[in-house]
N, C-alpha and C. Protein backbone atom coordinates (compact mmCIF):
# COMPACT_ATOMS: atom_id res chain seq x y z
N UNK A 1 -22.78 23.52 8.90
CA UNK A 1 -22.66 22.32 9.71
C UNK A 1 -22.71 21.06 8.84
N UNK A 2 -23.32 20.94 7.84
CA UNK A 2 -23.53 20.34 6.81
C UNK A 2 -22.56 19.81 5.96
N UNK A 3 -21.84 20.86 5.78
CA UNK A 3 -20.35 20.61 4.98
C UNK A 3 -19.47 19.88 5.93
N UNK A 4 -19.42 20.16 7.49
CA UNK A 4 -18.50 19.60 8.16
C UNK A 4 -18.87 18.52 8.31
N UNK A 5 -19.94 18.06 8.12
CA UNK A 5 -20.37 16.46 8.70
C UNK A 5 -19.79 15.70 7.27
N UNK A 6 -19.84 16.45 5.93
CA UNK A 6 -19.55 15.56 4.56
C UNK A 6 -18.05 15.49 4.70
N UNK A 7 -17.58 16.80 5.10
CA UNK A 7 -15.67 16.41 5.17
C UNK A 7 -15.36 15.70 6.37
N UNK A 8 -15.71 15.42 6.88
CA UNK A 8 -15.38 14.76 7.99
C UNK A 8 -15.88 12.94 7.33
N UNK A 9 -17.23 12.91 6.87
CA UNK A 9 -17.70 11.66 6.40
C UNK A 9 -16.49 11.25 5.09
N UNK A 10 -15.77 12.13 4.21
CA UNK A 10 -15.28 11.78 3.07
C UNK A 10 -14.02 10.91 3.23
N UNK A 11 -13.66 12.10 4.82
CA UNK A 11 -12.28 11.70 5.42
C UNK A 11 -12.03 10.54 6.09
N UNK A 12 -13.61 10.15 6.35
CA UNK A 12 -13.32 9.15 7.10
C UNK A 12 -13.84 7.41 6.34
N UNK A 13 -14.19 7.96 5.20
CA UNK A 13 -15.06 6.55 4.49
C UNK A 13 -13.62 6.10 3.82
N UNK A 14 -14.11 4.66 3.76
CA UNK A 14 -13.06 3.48 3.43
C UNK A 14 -13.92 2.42 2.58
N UNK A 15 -13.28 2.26 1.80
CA UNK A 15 -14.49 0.59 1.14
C UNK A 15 -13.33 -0.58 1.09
N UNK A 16 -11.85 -0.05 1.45
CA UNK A 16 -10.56 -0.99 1.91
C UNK A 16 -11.83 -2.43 2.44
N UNK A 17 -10.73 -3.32 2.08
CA UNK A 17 -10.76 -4.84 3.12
C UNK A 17 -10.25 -4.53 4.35
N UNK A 18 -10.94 -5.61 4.93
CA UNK A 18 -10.13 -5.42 6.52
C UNK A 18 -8.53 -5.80 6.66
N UNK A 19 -7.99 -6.25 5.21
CA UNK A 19 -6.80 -6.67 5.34
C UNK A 19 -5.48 -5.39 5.73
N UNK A 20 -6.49 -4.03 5.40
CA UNK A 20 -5.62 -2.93 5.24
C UNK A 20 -4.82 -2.78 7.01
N UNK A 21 -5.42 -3.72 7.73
CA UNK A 21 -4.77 -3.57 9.19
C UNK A 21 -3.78 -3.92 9.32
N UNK A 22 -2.89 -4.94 8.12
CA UNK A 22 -2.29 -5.15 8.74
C UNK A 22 -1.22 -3.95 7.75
N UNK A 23 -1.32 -3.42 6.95
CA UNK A 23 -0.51 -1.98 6.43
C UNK A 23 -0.69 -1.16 7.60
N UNK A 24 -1.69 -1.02 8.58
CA UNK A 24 -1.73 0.04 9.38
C UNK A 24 -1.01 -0.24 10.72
N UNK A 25 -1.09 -1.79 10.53
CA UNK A 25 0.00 -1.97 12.09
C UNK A 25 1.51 -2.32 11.62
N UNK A 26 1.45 -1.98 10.48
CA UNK A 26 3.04 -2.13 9.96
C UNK A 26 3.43 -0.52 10.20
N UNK A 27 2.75 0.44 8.96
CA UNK A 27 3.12 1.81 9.11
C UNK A 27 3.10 2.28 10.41
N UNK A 28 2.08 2.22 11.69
CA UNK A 28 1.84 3.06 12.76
C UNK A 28 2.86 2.56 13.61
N UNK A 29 2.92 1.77 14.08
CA UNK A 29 4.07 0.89 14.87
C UNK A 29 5.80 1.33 14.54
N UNK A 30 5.49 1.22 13.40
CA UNK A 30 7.26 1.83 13.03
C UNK A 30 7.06 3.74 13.17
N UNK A 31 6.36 4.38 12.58
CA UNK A 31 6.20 5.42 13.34
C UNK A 31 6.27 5.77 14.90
N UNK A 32 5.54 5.14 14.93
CA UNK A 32 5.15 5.01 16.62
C UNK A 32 6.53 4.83 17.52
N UNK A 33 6.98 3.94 17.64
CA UNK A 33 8.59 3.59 17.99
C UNK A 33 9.30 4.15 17.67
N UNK A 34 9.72 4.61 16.35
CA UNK A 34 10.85 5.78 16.15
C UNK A 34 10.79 7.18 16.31
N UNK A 35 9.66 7.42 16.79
CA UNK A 35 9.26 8.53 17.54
C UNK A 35 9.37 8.52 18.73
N UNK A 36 9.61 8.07 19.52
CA UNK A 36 9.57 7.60 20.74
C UNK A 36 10.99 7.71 21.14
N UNK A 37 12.00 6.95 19.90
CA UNK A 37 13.43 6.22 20.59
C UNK A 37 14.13 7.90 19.67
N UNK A 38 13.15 8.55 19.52
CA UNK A 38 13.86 10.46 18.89
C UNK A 38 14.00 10.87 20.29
N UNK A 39 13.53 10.39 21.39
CA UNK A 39 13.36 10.75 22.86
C UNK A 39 14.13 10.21 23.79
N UNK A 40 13.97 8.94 23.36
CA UNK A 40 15.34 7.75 24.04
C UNK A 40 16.49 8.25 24.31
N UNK A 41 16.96 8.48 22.84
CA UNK A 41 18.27 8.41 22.33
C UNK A 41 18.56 9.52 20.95
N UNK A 42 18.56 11.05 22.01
CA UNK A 42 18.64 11.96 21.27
C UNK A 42 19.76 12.24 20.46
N UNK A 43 20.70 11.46 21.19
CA UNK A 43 22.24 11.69 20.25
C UNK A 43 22.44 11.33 18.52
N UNK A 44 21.87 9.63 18.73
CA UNK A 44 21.51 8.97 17.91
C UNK A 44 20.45 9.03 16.71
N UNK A 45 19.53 9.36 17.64
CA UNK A 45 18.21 9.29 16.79
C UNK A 45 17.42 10.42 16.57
N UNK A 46 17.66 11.72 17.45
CA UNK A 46 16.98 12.75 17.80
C UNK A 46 17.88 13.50 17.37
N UNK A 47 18.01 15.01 18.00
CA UNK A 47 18.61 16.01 17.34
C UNK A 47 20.01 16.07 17.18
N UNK A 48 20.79 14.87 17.83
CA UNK A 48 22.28 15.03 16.92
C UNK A 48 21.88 14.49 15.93
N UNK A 49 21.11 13.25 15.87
CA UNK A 49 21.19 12.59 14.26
C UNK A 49 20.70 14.29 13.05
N UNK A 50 19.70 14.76 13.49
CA UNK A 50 19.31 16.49 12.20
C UNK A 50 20.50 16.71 12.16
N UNK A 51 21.12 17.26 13.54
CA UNK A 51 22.23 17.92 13.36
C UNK A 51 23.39 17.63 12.79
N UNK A 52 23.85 16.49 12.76
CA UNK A 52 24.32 15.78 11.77
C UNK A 52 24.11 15.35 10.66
N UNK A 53 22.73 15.51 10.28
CA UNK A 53 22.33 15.66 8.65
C UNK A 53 22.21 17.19 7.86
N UNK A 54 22.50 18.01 8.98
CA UNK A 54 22.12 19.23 8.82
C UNK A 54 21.44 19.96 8.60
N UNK A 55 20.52 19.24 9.18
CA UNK A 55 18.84 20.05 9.29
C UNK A 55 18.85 20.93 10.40
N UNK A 56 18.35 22.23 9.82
CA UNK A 56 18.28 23.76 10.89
C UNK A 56 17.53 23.27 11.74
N UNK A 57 18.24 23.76 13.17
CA UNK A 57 17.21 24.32 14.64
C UNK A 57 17.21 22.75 14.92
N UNK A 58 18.14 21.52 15.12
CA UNK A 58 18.28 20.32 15.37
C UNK A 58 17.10 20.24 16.51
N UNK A 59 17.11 20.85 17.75
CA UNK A 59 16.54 21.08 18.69
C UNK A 59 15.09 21.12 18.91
N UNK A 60 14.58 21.75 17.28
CA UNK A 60 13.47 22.04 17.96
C UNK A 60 12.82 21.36 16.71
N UNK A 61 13.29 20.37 15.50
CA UNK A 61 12.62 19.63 14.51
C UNK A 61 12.61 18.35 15.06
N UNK A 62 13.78 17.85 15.55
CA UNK A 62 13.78 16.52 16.14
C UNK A 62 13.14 16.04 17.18
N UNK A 63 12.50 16.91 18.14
CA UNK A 63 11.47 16.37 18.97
C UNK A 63 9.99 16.72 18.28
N UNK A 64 9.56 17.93 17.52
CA UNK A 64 8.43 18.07 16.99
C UNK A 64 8.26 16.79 15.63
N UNK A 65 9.58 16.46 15.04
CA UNK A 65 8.93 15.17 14.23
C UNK A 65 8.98 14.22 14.95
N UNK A 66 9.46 13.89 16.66
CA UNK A 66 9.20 12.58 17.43
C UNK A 66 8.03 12.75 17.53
N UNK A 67 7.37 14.20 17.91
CA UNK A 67 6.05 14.13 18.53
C UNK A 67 4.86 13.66 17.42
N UNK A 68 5.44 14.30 16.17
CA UNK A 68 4.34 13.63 14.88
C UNK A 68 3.92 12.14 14.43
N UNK A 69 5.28 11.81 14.33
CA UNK A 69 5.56 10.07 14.37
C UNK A 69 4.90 9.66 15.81
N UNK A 70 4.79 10.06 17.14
CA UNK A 70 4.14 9.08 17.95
C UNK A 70 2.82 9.11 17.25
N UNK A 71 1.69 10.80 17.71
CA UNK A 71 0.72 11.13 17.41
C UNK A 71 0.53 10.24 15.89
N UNK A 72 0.88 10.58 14.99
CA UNK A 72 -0.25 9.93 14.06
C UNK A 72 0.20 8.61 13.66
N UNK A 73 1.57 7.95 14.07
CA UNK A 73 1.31 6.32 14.34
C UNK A 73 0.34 5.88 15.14
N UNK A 74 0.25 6.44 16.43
CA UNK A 74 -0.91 5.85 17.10
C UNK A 74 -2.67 6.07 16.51
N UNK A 75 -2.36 6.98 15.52
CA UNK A 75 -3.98 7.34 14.90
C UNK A 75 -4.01 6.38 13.76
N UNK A 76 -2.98 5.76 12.66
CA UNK A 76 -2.95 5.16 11.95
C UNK A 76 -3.15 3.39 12.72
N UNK A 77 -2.27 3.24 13.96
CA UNK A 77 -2.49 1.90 14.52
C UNK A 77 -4.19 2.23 14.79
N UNK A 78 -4.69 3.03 15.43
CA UNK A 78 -6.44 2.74 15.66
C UNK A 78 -7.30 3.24 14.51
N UNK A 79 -6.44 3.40 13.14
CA UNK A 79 -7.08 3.62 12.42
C UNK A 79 -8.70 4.69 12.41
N UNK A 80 -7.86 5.77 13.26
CA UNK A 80 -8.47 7.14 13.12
C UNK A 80 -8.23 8.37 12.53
N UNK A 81 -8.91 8.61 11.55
CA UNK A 81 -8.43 9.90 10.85
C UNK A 81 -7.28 9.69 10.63
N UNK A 82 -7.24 8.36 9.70
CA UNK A 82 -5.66 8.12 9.13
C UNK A 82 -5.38 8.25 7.81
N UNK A 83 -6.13 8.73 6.89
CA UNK A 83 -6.18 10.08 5.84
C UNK A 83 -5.00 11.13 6.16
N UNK A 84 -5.78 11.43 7.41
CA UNK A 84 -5.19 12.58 7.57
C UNK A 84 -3.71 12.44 8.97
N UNK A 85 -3.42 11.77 9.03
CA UNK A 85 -2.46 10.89 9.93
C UNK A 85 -1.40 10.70 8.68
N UNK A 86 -2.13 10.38 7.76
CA UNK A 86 -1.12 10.02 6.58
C UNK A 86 -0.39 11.12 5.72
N UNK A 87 -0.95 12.27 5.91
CA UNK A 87 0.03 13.09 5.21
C UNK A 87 1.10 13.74 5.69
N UNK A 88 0.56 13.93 7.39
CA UNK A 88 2.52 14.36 7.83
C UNK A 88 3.51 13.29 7.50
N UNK A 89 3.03 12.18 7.34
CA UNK A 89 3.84 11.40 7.37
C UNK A 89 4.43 10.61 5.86
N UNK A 90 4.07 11.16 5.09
CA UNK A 90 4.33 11.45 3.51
C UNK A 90 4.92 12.50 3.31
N UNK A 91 4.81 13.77 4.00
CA UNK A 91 5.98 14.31 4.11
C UNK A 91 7.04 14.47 4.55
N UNK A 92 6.94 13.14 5.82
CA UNK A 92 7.77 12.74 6.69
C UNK A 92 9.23 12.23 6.30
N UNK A 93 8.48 11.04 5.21
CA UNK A 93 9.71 10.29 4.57
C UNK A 93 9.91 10.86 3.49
N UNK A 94 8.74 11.92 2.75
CA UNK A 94 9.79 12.45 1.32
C UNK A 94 10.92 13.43 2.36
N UNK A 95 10.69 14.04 3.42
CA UNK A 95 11.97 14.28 4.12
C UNK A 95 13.20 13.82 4.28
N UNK A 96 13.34 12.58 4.61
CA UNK A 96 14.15 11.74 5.14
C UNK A 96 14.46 11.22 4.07
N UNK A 97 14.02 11.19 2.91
CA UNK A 97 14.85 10.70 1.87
C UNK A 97 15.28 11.55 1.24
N UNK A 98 14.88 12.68 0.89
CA UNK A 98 15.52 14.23 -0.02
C UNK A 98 16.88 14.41 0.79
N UNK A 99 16.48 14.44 2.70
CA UNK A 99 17.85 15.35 2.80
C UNK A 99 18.83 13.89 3.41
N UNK A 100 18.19 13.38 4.21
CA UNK A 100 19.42 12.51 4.67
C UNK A 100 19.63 10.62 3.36
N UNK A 101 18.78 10.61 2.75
CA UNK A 101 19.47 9.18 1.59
C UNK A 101 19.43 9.25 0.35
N UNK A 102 19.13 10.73 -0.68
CA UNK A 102 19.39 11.20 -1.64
C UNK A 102 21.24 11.48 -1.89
N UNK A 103 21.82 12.27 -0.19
CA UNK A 103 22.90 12.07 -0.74
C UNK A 103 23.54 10.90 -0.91
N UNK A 104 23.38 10.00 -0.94
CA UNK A 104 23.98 8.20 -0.68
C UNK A 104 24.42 8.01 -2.85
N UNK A 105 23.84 9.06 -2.85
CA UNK A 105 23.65 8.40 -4.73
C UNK A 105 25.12 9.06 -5.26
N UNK A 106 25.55 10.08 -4.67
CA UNK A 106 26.69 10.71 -5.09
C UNK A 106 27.68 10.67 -4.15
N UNK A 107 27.79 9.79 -3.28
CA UNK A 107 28.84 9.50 -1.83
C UNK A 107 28.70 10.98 -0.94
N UNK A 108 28.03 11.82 -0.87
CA UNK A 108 28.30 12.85 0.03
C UNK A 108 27.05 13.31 1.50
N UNK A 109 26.92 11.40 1.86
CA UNK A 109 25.61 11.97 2.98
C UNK A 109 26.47 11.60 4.45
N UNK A 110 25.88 12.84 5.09
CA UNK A 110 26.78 12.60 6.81
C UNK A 110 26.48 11.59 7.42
N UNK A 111 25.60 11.31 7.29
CA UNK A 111 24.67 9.91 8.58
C UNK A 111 25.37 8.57 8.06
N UNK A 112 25.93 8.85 6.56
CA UNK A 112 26.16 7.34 5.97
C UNK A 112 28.04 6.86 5.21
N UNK A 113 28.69 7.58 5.76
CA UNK A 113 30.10 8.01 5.74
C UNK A 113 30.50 6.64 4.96
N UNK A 114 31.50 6.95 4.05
CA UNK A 114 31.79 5.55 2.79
C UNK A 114 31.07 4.73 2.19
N UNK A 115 29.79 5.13 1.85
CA UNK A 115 28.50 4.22 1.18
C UNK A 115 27.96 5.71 0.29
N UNK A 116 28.16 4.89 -0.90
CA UNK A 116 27.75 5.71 -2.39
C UNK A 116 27.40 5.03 -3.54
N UNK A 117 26.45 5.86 -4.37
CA UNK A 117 25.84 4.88 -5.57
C UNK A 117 24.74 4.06 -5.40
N UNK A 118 23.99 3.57 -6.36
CA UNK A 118 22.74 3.16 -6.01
C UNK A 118 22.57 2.24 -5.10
N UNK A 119 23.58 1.38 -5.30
CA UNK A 119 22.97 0.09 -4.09
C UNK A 119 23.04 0.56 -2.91
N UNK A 120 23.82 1.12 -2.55
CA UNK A 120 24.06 1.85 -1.14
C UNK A 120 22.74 2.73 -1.03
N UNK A 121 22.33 3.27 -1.49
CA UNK A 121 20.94 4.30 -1.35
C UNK A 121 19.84 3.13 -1.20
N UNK A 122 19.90 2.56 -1.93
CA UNK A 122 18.95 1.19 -1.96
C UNK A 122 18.91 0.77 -1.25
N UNK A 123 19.43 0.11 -0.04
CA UNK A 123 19.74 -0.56 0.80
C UNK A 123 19.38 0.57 1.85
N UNK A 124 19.82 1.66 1.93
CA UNK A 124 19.33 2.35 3.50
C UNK A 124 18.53 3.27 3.09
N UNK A 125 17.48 3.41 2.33
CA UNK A 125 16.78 3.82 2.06
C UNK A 125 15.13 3.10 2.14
N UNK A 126 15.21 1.39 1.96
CA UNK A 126 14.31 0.27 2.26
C UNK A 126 12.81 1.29 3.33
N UNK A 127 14.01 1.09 4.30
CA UNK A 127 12.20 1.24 5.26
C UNK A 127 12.08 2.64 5.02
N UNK A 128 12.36 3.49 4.73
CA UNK A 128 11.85 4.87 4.24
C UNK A 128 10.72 4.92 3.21
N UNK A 129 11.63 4.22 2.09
CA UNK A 129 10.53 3.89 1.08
C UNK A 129 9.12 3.03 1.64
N UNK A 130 9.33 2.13 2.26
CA UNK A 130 8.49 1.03 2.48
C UNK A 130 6.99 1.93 3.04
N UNK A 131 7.74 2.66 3.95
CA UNK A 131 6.87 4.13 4.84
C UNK A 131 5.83 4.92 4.18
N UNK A 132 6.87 5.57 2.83
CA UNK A 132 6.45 6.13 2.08
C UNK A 132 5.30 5.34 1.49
N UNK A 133 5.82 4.40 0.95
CA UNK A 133 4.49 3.33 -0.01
C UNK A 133 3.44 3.38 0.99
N UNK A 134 3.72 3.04 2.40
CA UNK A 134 2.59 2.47 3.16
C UNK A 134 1.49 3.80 3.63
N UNK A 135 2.28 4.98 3.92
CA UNK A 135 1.42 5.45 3.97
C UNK A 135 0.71 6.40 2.57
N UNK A 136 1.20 6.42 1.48
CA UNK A 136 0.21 6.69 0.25
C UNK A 136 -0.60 5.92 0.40
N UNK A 137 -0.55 4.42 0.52
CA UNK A 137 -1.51 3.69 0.36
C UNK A 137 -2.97 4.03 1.15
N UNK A 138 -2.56 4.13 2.27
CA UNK A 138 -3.21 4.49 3.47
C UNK A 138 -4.24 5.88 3.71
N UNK A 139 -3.44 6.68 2.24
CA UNK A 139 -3.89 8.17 2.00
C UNK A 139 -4.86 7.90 0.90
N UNK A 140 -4.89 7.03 0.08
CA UNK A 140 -5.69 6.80 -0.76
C UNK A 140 -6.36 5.60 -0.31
N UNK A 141 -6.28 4.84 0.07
CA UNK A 141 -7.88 3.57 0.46
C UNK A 141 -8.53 4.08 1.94
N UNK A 142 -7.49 4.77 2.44
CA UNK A 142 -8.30 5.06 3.95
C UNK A 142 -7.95 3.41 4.88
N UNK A 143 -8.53 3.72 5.79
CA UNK A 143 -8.39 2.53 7.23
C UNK A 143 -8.50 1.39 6.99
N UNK A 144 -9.36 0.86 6.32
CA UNK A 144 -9.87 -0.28 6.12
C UNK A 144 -11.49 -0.78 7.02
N UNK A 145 -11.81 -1.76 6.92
CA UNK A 145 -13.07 -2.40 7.86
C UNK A 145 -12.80 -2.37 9.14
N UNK A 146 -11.78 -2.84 9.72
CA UNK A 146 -11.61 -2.79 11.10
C UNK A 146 -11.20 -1.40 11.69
N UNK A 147 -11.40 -0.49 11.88
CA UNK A 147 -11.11 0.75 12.25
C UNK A 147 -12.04 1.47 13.02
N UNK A 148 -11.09 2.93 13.61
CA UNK A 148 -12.25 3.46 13.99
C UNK A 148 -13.09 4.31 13.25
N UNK A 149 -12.12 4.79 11.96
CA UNK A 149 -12.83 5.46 10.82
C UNK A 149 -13.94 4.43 10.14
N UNK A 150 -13.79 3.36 9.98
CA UNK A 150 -15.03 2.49 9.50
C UNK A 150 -16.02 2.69 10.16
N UNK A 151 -16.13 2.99 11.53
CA UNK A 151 -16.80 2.60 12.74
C UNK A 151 -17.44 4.75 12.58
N UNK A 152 -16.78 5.48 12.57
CA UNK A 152 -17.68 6.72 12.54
C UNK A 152 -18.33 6.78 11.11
N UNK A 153 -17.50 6.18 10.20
CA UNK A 153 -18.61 6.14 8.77
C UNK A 153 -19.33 5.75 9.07
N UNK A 154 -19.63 4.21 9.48
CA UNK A 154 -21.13 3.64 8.98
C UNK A 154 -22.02 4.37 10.31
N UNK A 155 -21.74 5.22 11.55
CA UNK A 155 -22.31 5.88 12.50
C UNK A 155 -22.98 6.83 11.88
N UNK A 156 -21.85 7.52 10.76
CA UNK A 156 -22.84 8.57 9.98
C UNK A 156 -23.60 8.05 8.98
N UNK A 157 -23.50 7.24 8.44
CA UNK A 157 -24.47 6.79 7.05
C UNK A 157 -25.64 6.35 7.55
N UNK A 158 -25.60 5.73 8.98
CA UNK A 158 -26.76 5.54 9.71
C UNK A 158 -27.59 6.82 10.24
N UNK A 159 -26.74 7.43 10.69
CA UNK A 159 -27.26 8.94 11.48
C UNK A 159 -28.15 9.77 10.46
N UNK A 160 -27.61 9.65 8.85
CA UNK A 160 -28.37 10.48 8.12
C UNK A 160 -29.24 9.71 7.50
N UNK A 161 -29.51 8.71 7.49
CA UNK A 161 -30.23 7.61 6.79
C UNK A 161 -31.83 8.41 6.72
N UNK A 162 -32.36 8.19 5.80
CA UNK A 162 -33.95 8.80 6.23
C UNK A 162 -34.75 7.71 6.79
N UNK A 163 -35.75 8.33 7.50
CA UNK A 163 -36.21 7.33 8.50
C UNK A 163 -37.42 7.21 7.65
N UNK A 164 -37.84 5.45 7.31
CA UNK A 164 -38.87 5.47 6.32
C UNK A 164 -40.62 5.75 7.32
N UNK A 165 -41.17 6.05 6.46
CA UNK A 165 -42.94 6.72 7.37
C UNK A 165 -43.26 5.24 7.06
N UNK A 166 -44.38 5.08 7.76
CA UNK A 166 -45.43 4.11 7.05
C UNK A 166 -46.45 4.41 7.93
């Protein structure tokens, strides 16, 4: 029980500024929404867009990564267990950049028909990367001060505190 209270405390401690909110309402929010509009606008954004990048089983990746992108944008916007919020979503965008804006560098990606070579990858590749950065960041400082992970740390640092005699 002991161990679970320290992984849970490790996962959840931050010594971030409170400034890290506003990385977390940048990253969770754009998660959050494009998970959402994978539901909207399945043609587009949901499983024709896989299927048109040619990612297997269009059907059944494109709503399970809408459902990831809502779920842990909304854990990263309340800054809960966003450690761990942060790594589907580091594998999210090294996804999205391996299969659908890696090909942009050699002209041969479906989603992006007559755009090749670096600037072209550069350019529609931006908020992928940006994603990527934001949530490493997010994987390594943790939530920040304003959170709810701040808020169960200092619950536990209090909870185990020894209680002085006198």
């Amino acid at each position: 029980m002991a161990q679970i209270r320290t992984w849970q405390a490790r996962l959840a401690a931050t010594n971030a500024p409170g400034a890290v909110i506003l990385i977390r309402l940048y990253v969770g929010s754009v998660f959050f929404f494009e998970g959402i509009q994978k539901f909207l606008y399945p043609n587009a954004l949901g499983s024709g867009r896989f299927d048109k990048a040619g990612i297997p089983a269009p059907g059944f990746f494109a709503p399970l990564d809408g459902v990831f992108e809502i779920a842990c944008g909304l854990l990263i916007l309340a800054g809960l267990l966003t450690r761990l919020a942060a790594i589907p979503m580091v594998v999210n965008m090294l996804g999205a950049l391996l299969i659908t804006k890696l090909p942009i560098l050699w002209g041969d990606a479906p989603l992006f028909d007559g755009e090749a070579g670096w600037w072209d990858f550069a350019h529609e590749s931006r908020t992928d990367l940006a994603q990527l950065c934001g949530s490493l960041f997010l994987l390594m400082v943790g939530a920040g001060t304003y959170s709810a992970d701040a808020r169960l740390s200092r619950a536990t640092a209090s909870a185990e505190a020894p209680v002085p005699r006198g």
